[in-house]
Protein backbone atom coordinates (compact mmCIF):
# COMPACT_ATOMS: atom_id res chain seq x y z
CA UNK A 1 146.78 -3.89 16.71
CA UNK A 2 146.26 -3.15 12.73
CA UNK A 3 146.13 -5.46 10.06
CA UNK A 4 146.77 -5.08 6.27
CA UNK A 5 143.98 -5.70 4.25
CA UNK A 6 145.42 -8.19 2.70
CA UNK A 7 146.69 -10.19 5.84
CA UNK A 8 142.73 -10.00 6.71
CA UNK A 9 141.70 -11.16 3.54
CA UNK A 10 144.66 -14.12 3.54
CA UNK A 11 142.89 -14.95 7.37
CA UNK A 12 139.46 -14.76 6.16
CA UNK A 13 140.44 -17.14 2.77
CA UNK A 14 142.35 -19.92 5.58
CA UNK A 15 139.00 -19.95 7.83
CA UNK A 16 136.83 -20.13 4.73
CA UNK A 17 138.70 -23.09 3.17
CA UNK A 18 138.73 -24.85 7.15
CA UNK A 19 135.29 -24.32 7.33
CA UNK A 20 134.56 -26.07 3.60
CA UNK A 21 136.88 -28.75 4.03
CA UNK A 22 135.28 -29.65 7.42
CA UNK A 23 131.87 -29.27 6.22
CA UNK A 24 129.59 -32.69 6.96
CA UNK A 25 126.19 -33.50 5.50
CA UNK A 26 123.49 -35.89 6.60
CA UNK A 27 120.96 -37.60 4.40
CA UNK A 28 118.67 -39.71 5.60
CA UNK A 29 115.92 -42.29 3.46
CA UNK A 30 113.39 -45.30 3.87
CA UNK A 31 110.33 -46.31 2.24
CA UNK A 32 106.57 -48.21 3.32
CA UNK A 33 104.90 -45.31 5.07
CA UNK A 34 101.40 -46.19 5.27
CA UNK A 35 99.66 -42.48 5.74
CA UNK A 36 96.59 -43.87 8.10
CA UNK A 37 99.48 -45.58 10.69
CA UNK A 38 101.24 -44.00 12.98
CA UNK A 39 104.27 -42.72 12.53
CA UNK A 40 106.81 -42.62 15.05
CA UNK A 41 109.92 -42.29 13.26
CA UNK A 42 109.86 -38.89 12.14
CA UNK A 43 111.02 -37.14 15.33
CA UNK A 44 113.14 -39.44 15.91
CA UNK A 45 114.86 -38.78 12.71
CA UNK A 46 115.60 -35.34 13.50
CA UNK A 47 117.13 -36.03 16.07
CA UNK A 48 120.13 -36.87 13.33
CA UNK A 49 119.39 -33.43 12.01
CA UNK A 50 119.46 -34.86 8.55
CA UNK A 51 120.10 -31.97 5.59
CA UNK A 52 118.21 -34.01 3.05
CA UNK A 53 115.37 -37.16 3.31
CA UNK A 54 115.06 -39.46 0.39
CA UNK A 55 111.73 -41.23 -0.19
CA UNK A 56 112.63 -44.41 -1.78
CA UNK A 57 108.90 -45.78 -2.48
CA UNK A 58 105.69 -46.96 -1.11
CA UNK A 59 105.32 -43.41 0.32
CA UNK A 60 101.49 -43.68 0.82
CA UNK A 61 99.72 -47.06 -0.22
CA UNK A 62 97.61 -45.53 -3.14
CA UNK A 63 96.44 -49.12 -4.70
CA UNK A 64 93.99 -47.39 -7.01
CA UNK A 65 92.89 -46.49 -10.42
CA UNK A 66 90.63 -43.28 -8.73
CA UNK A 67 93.13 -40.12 -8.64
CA UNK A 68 90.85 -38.81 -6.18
CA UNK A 69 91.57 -41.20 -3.99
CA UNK A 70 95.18 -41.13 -4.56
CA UNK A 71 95.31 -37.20 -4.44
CA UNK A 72 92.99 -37.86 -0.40
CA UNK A 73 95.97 -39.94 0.61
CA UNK A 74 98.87 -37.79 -0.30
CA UNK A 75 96.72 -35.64 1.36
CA UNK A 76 96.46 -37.42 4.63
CA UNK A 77 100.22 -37.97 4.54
CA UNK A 78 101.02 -34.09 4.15
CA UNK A 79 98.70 -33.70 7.33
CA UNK A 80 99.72 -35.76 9.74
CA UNK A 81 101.62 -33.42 12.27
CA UNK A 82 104.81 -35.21 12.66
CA UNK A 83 105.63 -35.42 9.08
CA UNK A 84 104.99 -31.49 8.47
CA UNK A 85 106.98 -30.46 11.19
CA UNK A 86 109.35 -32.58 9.68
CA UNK A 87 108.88 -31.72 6.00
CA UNK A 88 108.98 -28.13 7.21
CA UNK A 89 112.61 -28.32 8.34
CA UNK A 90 113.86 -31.07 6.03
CA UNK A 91 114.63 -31.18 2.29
CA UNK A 92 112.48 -33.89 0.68
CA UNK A 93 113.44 -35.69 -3.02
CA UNK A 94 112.25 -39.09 -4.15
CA UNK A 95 111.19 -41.55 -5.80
CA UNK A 96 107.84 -44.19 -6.08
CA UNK A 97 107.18 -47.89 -5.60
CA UNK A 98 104.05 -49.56 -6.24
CA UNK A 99 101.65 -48.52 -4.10
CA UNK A 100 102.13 -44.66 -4.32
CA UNK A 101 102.43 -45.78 -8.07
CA UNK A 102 98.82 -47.08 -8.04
CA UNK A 103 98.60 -50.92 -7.67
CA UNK A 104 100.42 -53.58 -6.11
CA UNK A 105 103.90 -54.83 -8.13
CA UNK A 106 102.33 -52.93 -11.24
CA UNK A 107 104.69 -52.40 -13.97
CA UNK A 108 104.10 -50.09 -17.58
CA UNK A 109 101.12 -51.62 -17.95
CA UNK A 110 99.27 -49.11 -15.61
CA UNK A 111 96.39 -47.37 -17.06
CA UNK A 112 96.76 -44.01 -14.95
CA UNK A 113 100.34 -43.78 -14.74
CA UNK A 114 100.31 -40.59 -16.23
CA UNK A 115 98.10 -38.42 -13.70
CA UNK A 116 99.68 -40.33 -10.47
CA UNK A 117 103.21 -39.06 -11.95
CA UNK A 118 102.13 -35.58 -11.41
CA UNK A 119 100.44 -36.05 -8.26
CA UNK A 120 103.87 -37.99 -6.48
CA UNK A 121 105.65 -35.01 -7.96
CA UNK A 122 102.81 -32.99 -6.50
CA UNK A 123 103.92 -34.42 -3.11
CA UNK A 124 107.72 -34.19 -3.92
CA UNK A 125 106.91 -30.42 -4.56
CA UNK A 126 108.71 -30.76 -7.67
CA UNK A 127 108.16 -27.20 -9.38
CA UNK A 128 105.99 -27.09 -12.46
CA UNK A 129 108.58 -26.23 -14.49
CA UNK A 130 110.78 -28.69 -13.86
CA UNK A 131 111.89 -31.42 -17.06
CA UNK A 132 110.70 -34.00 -14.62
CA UNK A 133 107.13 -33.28 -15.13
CA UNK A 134 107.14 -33.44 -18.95
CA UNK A 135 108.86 -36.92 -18.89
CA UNK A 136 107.79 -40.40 -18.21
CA UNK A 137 108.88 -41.40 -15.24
CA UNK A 138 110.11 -39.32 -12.27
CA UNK A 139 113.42 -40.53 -12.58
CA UNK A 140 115.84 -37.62 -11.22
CA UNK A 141 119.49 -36.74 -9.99
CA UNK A 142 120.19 -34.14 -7.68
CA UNK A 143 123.77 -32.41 -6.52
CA UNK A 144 125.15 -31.85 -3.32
CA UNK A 145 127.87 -30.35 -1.85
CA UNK A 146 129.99 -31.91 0.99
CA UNK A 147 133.26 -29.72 1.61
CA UNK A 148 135.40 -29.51 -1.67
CA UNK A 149 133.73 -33.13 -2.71
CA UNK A 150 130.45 -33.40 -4.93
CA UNK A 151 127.36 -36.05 -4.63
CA UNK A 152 124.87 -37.19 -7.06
CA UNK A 153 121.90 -38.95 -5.64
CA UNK A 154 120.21 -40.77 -8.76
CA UNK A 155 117.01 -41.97 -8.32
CA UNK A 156 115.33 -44.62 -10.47
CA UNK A 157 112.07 -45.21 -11.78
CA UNK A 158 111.97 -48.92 -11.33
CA UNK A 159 107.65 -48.68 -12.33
CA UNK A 160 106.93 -46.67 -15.54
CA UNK A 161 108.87 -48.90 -17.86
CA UNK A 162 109.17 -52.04 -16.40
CA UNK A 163 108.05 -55.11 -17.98
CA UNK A 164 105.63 -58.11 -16.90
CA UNK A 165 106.62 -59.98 -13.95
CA UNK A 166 106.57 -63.78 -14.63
CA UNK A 167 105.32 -66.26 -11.95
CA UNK A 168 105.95 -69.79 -11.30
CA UNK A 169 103.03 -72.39 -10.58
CA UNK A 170 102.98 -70.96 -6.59
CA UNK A 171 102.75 -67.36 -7.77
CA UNK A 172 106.38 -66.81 -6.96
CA UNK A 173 108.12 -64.72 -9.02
CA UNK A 174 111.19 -66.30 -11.71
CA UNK A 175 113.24 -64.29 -14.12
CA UNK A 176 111.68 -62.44 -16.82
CA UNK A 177 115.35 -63.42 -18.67
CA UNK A 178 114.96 -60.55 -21.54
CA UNK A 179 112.45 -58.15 -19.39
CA UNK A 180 113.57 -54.67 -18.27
CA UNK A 181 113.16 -52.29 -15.82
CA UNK A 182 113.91 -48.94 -16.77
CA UNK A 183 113.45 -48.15 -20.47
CA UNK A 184 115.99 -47.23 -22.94
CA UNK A 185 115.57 -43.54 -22.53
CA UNK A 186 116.07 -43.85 -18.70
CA UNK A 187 118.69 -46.12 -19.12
CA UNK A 188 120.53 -43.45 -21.83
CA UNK A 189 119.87 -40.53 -19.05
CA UNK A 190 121.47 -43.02 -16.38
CA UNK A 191 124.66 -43.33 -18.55
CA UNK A 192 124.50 -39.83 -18.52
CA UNK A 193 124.50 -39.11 -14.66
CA UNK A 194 127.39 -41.50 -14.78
CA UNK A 195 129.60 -40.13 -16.75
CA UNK A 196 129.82 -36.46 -14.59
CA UNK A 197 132.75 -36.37 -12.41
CA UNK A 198 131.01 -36.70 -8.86
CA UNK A 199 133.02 -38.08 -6.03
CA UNK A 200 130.36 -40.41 -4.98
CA UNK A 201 127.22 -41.78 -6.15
CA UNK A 202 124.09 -42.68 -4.46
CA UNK A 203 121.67 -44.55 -6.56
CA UNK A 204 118.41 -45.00 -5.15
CA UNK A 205 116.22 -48.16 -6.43
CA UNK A 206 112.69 -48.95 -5.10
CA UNK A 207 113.65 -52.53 -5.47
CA UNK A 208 116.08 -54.36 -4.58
CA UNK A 209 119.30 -54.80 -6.53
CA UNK A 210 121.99 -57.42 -4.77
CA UNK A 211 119.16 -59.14 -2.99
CA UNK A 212 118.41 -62.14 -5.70
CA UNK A 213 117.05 -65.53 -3.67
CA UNK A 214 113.64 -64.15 -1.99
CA UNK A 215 110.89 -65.13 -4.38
CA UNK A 216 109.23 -61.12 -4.24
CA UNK A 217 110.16 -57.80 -6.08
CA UNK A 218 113.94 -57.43 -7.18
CA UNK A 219 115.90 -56.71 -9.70
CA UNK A 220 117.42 -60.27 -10.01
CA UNK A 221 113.86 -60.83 -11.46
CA UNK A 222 115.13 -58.71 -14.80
CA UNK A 223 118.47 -60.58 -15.25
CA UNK A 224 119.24 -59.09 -18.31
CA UNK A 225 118.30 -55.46 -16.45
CA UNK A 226 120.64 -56.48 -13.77
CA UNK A 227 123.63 -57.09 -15.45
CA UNK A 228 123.32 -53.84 -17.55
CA UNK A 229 123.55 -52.18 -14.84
CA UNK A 230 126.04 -53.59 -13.08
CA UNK A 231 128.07 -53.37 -17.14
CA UNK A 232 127.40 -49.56 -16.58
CA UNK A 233 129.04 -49.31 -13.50
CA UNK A 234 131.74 -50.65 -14.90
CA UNK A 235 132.01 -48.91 -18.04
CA UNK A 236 131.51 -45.52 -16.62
CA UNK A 237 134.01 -46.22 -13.45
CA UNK A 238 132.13 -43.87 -10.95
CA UNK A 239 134.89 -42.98 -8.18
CA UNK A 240 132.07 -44.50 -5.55
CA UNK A 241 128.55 -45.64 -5.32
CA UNK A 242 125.95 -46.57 -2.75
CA UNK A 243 122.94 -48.27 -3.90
CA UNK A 244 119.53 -47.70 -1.71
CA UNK A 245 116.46 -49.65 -1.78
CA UNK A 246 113.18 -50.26 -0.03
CA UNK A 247 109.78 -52.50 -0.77
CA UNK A 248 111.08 -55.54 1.45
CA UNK A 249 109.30 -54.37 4.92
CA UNK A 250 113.10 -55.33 6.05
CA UNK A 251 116.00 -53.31 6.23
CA UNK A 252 119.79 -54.97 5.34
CA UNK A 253 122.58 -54.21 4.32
CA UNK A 254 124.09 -55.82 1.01
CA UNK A 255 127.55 -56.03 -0.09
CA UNK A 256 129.67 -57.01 -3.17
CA UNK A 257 132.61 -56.83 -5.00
CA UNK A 258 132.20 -56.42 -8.65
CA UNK A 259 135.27 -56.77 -10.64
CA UNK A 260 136.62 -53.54 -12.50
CA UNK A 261 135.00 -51.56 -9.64
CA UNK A 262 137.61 -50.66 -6.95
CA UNK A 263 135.72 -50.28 -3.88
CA UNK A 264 132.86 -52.62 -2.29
CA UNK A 265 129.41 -52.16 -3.25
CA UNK A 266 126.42 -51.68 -0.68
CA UNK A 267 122.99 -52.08 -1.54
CA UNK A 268 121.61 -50.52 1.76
CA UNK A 269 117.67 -51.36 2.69
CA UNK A 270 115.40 -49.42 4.43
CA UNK A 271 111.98 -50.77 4.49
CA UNK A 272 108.78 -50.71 6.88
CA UNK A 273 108.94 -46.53 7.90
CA UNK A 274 104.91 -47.85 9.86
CA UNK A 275 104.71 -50.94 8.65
CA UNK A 276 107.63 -53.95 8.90
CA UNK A 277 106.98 -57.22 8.16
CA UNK A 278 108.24 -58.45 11.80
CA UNK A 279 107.06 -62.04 11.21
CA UNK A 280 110.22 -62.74 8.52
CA UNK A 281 112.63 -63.92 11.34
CA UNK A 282 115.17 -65.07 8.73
CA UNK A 283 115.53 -65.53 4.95
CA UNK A 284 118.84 -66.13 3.08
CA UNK A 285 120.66 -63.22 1.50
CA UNK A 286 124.75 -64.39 0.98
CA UNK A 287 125.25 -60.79 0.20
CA UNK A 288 124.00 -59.44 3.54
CA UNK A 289 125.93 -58.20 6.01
CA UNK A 290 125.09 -57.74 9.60
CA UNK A 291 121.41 -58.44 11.39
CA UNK A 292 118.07 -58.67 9.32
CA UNK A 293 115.88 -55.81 10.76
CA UNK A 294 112.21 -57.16 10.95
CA UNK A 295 111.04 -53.76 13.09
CA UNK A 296 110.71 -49.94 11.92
CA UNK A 297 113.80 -48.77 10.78
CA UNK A 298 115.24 -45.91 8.52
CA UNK A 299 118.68 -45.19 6.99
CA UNK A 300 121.72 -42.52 7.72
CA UNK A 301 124.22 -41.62 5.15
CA UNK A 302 126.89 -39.42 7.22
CA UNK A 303 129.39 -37.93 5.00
CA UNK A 304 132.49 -35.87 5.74
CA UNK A 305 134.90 -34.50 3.68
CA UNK A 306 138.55 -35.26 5.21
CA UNK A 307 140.91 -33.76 2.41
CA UNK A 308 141.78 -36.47 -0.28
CA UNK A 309 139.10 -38.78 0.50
CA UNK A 310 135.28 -38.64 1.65
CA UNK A 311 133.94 -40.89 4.40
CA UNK A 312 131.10 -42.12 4.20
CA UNK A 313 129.16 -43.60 7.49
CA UNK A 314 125.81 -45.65 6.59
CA UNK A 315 123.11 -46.76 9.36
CA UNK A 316 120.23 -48.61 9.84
CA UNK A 317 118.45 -47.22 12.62
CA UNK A 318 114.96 -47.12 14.25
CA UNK A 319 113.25 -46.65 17.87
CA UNK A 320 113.94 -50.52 19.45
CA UNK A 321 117.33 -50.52 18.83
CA UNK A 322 118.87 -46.87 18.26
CA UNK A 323 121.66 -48.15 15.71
CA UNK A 324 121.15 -51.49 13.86
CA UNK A 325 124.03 -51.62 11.81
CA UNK A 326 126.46 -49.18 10.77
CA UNK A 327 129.50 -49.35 8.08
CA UNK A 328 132.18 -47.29 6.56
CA UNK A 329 133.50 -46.53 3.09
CA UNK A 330 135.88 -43.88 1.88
CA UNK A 331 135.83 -42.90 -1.48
């Protein structure tokens, strides 16, 4: 049987457009991978044949002012055998958190903040071209493609500009009430990434954002930082956004509504890649939803394009218990 050329051009438009509109993608992200533990996780994250991985911070525990040393343990990370199989078959982005910055819950204050920028973009294989290195701060957004529907993944620096934390008498930490976080040029690029026309956002923190009534690292220690960005959200009316965190050691998931946003928003955790804190058995969060996570765990963003809206399915997973919590938004 013979066809026109254009009835095979009209057939081959149809299965093109099917096969965009049913295209999925897969990111998955966590944070505290100490690179002398073992690391279990990484196969097991493949198994989700993830397109992208998203380092959200404590990527190797640094904790020094010797670039030497810091350059040996990025080193030791890229070695072990499980991660480069994995890093050979999965796209890598990120950000830092302390310890990969150089020194535990340091802030701008950070003598050698400078050379460990370009070594963690070093590990990020960020080309040497790119505007990132010749910046301060390895703040970044990056664009994806899911179907006929666009993502942004904006990742903060939450380290290169942030002010002094300020303890109580037990060396807890209490709101620094006019301290920020980012820095005004950072916060002027972040207005920036906002204002595209992406169909969802995901906004990677090292720190916590929701989280506010544990007495460690958040942004609820920055009030003023806080509610800026939370005014930004608001102002630039993003069609959806999923905040990501790590640092805690936990993983959670987060939820709010803020008013002038329509749709929930989730600060999702994923914290303790080698290393959870499996001792914390409970601690108050009114924002959480669903179980605490006090063993290794990682998180899943699943999206799919279904015509006039984008689904989004978000996990917390890890090796005891194959799905710890999972939730659904559509954008």
């Amino acid at each position: 049987m013979k066809y026109s050329l254009a009835v095979i051009l009209i057939a081959s438009f149809a299965i093109s457009i099917k096969a965009q509109t049913s295209k999925t993608q897969t990111f998955a992200f966590g944070s505290c991978n100490r690179e002398t533990s073992p690391q279990p996780l990484w196969d097991v994250i493949l198994k989700d044949q993830p397109n992208l991985w998203i380092w959200l911070g404590d990527n190797i525990y640094g904790d020094t002012h010797d670039m030497d040393v810091l350059k040996e343990k990025y080193q030791i990370q890229n070695d072990n055998p499980d991660y480069k199989r994995f890093a050979a078959k999965v796209s890598l982005i990120g950000t830092w958190d302390d310890h990969d910055y150089g020194k535990n819950d340091a802030g701008k204050y950070y003598p050698r903040k400078q050379e460990s920028q370009q070594l963690a973009l070093d590990f990020l294989k960020v080309p040497a071209e790119s505007p990132v290195r010749k910046q301060e701060g390895i703040y970044s957004s990056h664009d994806y493609q899911v179907g006929s529907k666009r993502i942004q993944v904006i990742l903060l620096d939450c380290r290169y500009h942030r002010d002094t934390l300020m303890q109580d008498g037990n060396k807890s930490y209490i709101p620094n009430v006019q301290g920020d976080i980012l820095g005004q040029e950072q916060w002027t690029w972040l207005e920036s990434q906002l204002s595209t026309n992406a169909d969802a956002y995901i906004i990677g923190s090292s720190i916590q954002i929701l989280s506010e009534e544990h007495p460690h690292e958040k942004w609820a220690n920055f009030p003023s930082a806080r509610k800026r960005l939370i005014d930004l959200l608001i102002k630039t009316k993003p069609n959806g956004v999923i905040l990501l965190s790590g640092d805690r050691h936990i993983g959670e998931f987060s939820k709010t509504q803020i008013i002038g946003l329509n749709f929930p928003i989730y600060d999702i955790t994923s914290s303790g890649l080698t290393n959870p804190a499996s001792h914390i058995k409970a601690e108050h969060n009114p924002y959480r939803v669903g179980p605490l996570v006090n063993q290794k765990n990682y998180g899943l963003l699943e999206f799919k394009d279904k015509g006039k809206k984008l689904v989004v399915t978000m996990s917390l997973k890890g090796l005891e218990t194959p799905v710890y919590h999972k939730e659904v938004v559509e954008f």
